[in-house]
PDB file of N, CA and C in Angstrom:
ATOM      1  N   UNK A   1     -21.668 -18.707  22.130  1.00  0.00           N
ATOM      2  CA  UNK A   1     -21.434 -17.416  21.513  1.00  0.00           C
ATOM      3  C   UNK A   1     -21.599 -16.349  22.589  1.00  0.00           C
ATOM      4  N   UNK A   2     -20.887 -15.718  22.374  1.00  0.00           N
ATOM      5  CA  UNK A   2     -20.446 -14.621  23.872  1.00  0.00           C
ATOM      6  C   UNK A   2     -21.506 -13.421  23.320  1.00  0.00           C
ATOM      7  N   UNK A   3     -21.901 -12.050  24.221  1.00  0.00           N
ATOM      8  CA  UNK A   3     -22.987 -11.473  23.912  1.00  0.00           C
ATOM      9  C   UNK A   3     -22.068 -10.599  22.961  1.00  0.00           C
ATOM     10  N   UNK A   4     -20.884 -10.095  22.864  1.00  0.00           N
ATOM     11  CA  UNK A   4     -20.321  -9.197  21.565  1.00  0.00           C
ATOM     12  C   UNK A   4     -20.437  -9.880  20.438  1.00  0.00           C
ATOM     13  N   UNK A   5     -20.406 -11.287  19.820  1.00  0.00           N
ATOM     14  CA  UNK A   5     -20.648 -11.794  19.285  1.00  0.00           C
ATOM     15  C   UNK A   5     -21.804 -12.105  18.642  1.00  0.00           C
ATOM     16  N   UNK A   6     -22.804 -11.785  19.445  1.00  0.00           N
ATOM     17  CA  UNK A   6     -24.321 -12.023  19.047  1.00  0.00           C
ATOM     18  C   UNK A   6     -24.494 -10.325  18.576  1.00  0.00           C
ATOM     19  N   UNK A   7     -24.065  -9.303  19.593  1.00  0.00           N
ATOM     20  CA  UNK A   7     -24.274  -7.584  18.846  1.00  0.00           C
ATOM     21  C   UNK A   7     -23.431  -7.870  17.457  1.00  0.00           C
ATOM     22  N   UNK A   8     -22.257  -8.632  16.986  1.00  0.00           N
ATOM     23  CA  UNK A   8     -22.162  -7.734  15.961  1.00  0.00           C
ATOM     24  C   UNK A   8     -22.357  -8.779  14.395  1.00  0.00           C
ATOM     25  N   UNK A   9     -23.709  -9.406  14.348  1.00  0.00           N
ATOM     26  CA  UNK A   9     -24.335  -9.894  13.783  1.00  0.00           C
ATOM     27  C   UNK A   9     -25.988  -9.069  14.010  1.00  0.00           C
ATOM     28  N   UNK A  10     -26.242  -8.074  14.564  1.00  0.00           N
ATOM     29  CA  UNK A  10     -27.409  -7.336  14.729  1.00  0.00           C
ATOM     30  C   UNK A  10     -26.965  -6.274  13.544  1.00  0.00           C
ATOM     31  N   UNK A  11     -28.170  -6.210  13.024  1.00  0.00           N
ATOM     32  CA  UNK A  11     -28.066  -5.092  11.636  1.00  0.00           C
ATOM     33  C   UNK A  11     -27.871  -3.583  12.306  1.00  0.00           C
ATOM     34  N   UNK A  12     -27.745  -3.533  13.417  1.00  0.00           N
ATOM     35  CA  UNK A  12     -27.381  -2.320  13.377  1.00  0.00           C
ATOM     36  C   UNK A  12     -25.491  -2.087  14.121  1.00  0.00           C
ATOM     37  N   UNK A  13     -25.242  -3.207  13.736  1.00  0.00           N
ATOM     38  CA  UNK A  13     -23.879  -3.214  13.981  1.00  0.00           C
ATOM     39  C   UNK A  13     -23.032  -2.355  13.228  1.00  0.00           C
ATOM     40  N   UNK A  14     -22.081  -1.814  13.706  1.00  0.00           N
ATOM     41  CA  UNK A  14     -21.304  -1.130  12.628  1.00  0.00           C
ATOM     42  C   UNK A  14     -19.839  -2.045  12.454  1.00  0.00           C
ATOM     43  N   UNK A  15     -19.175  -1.742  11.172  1.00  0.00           N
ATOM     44  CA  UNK A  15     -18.333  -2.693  10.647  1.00  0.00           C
ATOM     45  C   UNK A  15     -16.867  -1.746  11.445  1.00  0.00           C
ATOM     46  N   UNK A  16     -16.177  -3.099  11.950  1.00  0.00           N
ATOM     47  CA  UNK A  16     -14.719  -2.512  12.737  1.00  0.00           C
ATOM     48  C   UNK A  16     -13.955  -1.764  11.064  1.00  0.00           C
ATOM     49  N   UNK A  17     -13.437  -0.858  11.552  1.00  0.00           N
ATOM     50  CA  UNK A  17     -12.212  -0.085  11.329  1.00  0.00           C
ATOM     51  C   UNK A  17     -11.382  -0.634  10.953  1.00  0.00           C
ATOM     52  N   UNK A  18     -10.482  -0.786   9.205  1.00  0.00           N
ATOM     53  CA  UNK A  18      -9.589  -1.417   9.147  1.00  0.00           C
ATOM     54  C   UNK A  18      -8.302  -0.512   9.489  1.00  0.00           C
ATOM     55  N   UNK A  19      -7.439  -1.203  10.186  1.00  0.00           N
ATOM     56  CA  UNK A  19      -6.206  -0.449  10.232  1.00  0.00           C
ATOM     57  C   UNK A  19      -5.147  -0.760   9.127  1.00  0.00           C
ATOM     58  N   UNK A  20      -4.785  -0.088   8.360  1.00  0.00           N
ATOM     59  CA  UNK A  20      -3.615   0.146   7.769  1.00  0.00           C
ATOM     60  C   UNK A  20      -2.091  -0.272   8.087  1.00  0.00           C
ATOM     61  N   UNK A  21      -1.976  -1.281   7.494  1.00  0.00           N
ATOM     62  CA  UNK A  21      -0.342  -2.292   8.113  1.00  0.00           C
ATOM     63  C   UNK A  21       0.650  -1.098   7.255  1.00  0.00           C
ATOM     64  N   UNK A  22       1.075  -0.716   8.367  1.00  0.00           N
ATOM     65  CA  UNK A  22       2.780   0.019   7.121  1.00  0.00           C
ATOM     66  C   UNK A  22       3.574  -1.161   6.487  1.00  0.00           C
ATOM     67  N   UNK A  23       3.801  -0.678   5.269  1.00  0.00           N
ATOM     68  CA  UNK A  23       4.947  -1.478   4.285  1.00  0.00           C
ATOM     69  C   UNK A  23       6.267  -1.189   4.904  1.00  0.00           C
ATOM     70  N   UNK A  24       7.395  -1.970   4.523  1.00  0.00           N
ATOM     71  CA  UNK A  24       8.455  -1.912   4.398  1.00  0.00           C
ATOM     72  C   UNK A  24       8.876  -0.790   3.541  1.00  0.00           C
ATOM     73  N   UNK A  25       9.378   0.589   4.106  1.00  0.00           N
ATOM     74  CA  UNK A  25       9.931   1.622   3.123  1.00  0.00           C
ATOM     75  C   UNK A  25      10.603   1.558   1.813  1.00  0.00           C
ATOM     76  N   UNK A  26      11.010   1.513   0.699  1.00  0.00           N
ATOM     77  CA  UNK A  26      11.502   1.466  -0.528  1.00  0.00           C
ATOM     78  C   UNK A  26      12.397   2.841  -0.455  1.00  0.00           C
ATOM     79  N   UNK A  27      11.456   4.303  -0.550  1.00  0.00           N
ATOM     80  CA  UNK A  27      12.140   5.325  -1.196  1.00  0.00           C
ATOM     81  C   UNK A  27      11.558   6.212  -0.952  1.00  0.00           C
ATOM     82  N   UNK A  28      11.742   7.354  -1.039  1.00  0.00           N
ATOM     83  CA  UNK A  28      11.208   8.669  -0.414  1.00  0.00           C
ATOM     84  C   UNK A  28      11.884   9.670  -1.254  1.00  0.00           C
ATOM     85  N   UNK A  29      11.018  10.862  -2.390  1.00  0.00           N
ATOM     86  CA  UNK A  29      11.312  11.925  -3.057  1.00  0.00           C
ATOM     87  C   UNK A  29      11.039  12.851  -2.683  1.00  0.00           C
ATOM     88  N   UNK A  30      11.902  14.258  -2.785  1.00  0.00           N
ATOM     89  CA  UNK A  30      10.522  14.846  -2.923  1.00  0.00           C
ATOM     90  C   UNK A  30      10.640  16.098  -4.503  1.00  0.00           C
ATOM     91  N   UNK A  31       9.426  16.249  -4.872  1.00  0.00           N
ATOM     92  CA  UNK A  31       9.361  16.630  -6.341  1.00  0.00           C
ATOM     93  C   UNK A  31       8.752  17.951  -6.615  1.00  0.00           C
ATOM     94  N   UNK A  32       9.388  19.168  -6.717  1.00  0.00           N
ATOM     95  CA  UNK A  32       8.282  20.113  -7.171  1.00  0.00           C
ATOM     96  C   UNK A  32       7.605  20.366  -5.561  1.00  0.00           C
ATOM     97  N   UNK A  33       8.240  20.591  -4.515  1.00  0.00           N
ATOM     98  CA  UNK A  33       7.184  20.519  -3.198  1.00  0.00           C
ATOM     99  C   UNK A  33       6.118  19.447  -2.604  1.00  0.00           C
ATOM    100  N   UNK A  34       6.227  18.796  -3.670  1.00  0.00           N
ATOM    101  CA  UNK A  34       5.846  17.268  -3.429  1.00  0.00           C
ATOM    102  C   UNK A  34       6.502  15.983  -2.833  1.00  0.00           C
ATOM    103  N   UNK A  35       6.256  15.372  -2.015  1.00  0.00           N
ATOM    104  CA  UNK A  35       6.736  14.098  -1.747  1.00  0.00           C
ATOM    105  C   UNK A  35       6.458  12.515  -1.939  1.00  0.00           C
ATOM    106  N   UNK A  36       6.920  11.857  -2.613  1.00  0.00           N
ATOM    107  CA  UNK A  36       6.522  10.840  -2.778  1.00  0.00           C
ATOM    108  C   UNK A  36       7.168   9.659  -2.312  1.00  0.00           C
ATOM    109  N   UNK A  37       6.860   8.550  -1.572  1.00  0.00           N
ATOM    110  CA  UNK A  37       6.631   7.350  -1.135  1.00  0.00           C
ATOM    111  C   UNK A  37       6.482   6.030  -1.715  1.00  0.00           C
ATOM    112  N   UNK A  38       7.544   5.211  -1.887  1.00  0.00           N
ATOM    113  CA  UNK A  38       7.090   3.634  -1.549  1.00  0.00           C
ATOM    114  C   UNK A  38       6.923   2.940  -0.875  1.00  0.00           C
ATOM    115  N   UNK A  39       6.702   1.965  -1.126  1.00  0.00           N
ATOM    116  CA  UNK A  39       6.396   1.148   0.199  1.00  0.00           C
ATOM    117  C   UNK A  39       6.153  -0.564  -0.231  1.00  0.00           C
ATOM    118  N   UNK A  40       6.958  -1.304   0.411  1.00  0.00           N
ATOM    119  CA  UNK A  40       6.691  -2.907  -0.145  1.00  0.00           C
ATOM    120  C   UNK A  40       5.913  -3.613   0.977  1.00  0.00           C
ATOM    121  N   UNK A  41       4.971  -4.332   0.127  1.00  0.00           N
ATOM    122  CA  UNK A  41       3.860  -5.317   1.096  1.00  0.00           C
ATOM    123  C   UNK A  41       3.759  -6.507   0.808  1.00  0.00           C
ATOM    124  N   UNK A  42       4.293  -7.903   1.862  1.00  0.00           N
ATOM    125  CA  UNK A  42       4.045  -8.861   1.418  1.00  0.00           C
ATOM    126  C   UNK A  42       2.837  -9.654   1.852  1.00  0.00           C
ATOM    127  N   UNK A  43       1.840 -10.378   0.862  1.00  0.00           N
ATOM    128  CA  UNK A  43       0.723 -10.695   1.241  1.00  0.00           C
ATOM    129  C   UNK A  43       0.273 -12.461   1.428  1.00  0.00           C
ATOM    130  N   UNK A  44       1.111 -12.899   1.630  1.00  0.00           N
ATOM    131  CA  UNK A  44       1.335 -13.969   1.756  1.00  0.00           C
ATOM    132  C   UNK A  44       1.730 -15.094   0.365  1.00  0.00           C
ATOM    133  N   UNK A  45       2.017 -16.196   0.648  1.00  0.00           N
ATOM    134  CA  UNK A  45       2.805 -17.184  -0.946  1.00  0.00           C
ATOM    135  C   UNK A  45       1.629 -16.776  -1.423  1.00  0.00           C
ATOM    136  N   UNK A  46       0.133 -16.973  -1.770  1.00  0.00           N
ATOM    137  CA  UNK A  46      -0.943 -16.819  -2.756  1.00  0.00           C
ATOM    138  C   UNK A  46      -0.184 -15.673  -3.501  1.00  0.00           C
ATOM    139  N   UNK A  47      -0.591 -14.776  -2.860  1.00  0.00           N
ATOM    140  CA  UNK A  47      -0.925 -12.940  -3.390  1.00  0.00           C
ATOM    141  C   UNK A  47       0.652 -12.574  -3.508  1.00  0.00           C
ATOM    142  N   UNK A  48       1.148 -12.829  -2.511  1.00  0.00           N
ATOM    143  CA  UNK A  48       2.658 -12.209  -3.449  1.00  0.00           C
ATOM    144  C   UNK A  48       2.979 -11.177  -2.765  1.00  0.00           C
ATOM    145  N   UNK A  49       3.896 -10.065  -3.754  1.00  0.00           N
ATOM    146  CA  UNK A  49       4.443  -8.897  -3.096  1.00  0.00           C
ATOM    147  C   UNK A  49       4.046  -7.781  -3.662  1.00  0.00           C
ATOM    148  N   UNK A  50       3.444  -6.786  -2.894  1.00  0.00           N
ATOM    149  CA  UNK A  50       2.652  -5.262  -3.380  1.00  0.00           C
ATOM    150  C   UNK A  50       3.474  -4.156  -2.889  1.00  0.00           C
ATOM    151  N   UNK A  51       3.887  -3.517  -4.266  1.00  0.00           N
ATOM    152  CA  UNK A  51       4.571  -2.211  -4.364  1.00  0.00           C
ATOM    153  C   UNK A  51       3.326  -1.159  -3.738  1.00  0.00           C
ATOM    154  N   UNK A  52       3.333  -0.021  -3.402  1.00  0.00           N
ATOM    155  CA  UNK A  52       2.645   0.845  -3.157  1.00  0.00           C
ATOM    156  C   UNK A  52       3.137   2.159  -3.201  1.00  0.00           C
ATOM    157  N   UNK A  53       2.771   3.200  -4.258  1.00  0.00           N
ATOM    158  CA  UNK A  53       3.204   4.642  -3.917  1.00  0.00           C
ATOM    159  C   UNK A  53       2.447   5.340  -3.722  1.00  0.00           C
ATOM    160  N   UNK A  54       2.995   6.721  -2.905  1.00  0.00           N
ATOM    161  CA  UNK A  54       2.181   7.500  -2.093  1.00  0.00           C
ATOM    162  C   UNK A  54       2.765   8.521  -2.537  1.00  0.00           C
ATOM    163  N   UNK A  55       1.567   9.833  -2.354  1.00  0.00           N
ATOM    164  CA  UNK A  55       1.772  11.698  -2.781  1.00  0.00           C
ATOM    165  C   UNK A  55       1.293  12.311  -1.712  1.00  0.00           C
ATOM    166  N   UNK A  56       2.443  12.735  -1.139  1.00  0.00           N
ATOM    167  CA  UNK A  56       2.162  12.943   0.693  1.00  0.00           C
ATOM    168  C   UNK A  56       0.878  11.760   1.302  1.00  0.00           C
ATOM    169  N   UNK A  57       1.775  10.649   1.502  1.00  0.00           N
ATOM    170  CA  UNK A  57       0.611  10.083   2.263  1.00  0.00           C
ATOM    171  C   UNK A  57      -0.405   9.607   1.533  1.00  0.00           C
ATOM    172  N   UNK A  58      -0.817   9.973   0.991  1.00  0.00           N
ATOM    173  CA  UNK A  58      -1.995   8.991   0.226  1.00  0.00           C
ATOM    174  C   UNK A  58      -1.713   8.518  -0.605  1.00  0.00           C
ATOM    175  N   UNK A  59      -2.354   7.033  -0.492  1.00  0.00           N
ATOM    176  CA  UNK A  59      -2.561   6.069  -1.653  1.00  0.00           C
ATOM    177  C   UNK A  59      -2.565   6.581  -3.071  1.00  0.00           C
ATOM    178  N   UNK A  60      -1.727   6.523  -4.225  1.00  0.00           N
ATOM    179  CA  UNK A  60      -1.564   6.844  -5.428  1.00  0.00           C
ATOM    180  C   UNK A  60      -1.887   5.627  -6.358  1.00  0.00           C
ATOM    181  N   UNK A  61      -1.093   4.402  -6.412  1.00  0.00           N
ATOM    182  CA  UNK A  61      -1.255   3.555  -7.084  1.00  0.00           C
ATOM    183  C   UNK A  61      -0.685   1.850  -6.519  1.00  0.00           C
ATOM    184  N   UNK A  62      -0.873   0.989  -6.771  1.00  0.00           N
ATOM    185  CA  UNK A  62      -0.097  -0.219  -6.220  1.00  0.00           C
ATOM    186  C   UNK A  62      -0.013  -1.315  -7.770  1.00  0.00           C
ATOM    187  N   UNK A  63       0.580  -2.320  -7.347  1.00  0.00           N
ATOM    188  CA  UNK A  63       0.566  -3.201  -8.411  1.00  0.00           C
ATOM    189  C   UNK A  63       1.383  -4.472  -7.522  1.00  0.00           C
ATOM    190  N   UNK A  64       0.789  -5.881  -7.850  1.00  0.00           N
ATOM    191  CA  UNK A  64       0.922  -6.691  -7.085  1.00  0.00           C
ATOM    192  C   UNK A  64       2.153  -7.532  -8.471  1.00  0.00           C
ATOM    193  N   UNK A  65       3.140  -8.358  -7.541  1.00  0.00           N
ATOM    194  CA  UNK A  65       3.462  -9.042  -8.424  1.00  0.00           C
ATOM    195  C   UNK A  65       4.247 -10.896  -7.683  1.00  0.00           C
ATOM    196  N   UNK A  66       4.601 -11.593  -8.268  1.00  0.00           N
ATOM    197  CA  UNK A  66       4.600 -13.031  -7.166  1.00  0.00           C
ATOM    198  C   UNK A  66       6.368 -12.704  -7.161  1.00  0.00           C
ATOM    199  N   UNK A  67       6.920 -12.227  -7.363  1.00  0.00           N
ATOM    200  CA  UNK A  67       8.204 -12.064  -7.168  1.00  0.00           C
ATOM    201  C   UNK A  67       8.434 -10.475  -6.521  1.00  0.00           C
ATOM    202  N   UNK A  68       9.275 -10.488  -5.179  1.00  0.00           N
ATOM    203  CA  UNK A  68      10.063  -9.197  -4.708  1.00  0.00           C
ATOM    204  C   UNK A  68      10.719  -8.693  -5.567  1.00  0.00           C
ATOM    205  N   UNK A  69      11.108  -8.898  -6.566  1.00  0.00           N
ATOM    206  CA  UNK A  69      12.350  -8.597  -7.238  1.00  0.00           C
ATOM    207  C   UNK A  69      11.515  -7.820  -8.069  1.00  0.00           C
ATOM    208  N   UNK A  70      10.767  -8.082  -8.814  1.00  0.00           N
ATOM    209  CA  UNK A  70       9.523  -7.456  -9.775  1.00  0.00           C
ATOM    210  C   UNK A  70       9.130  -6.445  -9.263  1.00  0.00           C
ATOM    211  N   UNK A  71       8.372  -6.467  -7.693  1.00  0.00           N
ATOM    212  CA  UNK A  71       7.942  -4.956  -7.265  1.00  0.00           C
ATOM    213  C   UNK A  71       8.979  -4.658  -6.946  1.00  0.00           C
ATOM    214  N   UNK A  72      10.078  -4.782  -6.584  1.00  0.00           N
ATOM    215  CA  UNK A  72      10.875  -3.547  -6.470  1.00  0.00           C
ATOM    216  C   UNK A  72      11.619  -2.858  -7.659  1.00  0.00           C
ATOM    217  N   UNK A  73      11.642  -3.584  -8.497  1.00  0.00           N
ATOM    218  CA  UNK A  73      11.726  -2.910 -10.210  1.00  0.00           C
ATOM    219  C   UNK A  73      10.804  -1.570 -10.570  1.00  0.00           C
ATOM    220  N   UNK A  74       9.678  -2.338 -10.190  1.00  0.00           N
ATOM    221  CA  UNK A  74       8.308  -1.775 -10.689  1.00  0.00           C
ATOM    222  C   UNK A  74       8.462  -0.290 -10.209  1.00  0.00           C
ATOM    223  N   UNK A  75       8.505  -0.419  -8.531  1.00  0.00           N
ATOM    224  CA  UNK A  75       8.062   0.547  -7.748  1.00  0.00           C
ATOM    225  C   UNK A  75       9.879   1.673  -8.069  1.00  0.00           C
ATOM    226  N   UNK A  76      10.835   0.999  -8.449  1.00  0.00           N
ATOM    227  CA  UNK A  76      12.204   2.055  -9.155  1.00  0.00           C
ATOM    228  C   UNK A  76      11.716   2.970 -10.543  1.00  0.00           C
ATOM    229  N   UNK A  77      11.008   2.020 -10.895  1.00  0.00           N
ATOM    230  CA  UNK A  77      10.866   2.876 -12.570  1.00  0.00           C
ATOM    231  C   UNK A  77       9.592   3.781 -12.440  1.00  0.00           C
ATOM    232  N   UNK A  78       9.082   3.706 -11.550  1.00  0.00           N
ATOM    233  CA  UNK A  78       7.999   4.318 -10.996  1.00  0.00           C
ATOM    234  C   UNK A  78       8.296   5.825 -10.488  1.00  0.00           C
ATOM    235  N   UNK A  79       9.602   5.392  -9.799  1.00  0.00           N
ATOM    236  CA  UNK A  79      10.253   6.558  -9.294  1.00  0.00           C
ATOM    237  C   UNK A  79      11.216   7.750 -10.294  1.00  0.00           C
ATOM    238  N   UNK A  80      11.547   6.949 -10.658  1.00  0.00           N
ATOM    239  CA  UNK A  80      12.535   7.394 -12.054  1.00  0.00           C
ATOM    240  C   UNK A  80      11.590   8.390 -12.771  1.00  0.00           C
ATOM    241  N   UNK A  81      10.088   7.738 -13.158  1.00  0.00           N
ATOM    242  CA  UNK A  81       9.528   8.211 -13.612  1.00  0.00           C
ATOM    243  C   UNK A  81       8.854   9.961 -13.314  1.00  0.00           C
ATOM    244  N   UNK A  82       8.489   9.681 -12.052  1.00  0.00           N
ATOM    245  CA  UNK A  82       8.114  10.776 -10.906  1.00  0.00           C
ATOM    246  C   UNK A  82       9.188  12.003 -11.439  1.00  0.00           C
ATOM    247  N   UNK A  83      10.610  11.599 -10.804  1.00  0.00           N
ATOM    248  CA  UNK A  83      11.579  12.791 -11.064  1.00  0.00           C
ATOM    249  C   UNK A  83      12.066  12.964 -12.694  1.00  0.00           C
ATOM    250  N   UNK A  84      11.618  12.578 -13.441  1.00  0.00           N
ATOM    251  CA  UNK A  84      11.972  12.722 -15.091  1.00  0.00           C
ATOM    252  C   UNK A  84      10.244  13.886 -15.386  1.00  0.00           C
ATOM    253  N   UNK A  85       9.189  13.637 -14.184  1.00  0.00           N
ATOM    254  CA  UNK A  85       7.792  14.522 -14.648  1.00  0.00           C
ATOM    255  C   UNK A  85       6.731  13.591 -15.860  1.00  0.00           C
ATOM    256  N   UNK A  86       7.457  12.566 -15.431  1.00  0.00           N
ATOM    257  CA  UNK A  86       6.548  11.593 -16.773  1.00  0.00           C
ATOM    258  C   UNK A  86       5.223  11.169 -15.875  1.00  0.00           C
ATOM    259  N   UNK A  87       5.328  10.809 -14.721  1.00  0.00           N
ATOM    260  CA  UNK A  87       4.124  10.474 -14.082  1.00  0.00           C
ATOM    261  C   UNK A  87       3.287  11.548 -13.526  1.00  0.00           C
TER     262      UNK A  87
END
């Protein structure tokens, strides 16, 4: 075991930084001066494929599903929704 290895098992280690993988783009609005974002994530055969929308940039909502075809439904009616003012 190498000595970084032994520091970051010491309680006063601090936990690495996750970085944020960009999705595959979907769609881009913008609403009322607002902009909103999809974004598709695949998480491997287990977990499947994760829609993700965003309100300038930040995380709004996600929903995982085992078929592409599903989140990208999901993450359309999502949108639909946005510019109709239902969401």
């Amino acid at each position: 075991m190498s000595d970084n290895d032994k520091d970051a098992l010491l309680w006063t280690a601090r936990p690495l930084v996750r970085q944020r993988r960009p999705g595959e783009p979907l769609w881009t609005i913008r609403v009322n001066h607002v902009t909103y974002s999809a974004e598709l994530m695949f998480h491997g055969e287990s977990y499947g494929w994760e829609a993700q929308i965003f309100r300038e940039t930040e995380f709004t909502m996600g929903r995982r599903f085992i078929l592409r075809e599903k989140a990208i439904g999901w993450a359309e009616a999502e949108k639909q929704a946005i510019e109709e003012g239902d969401a």
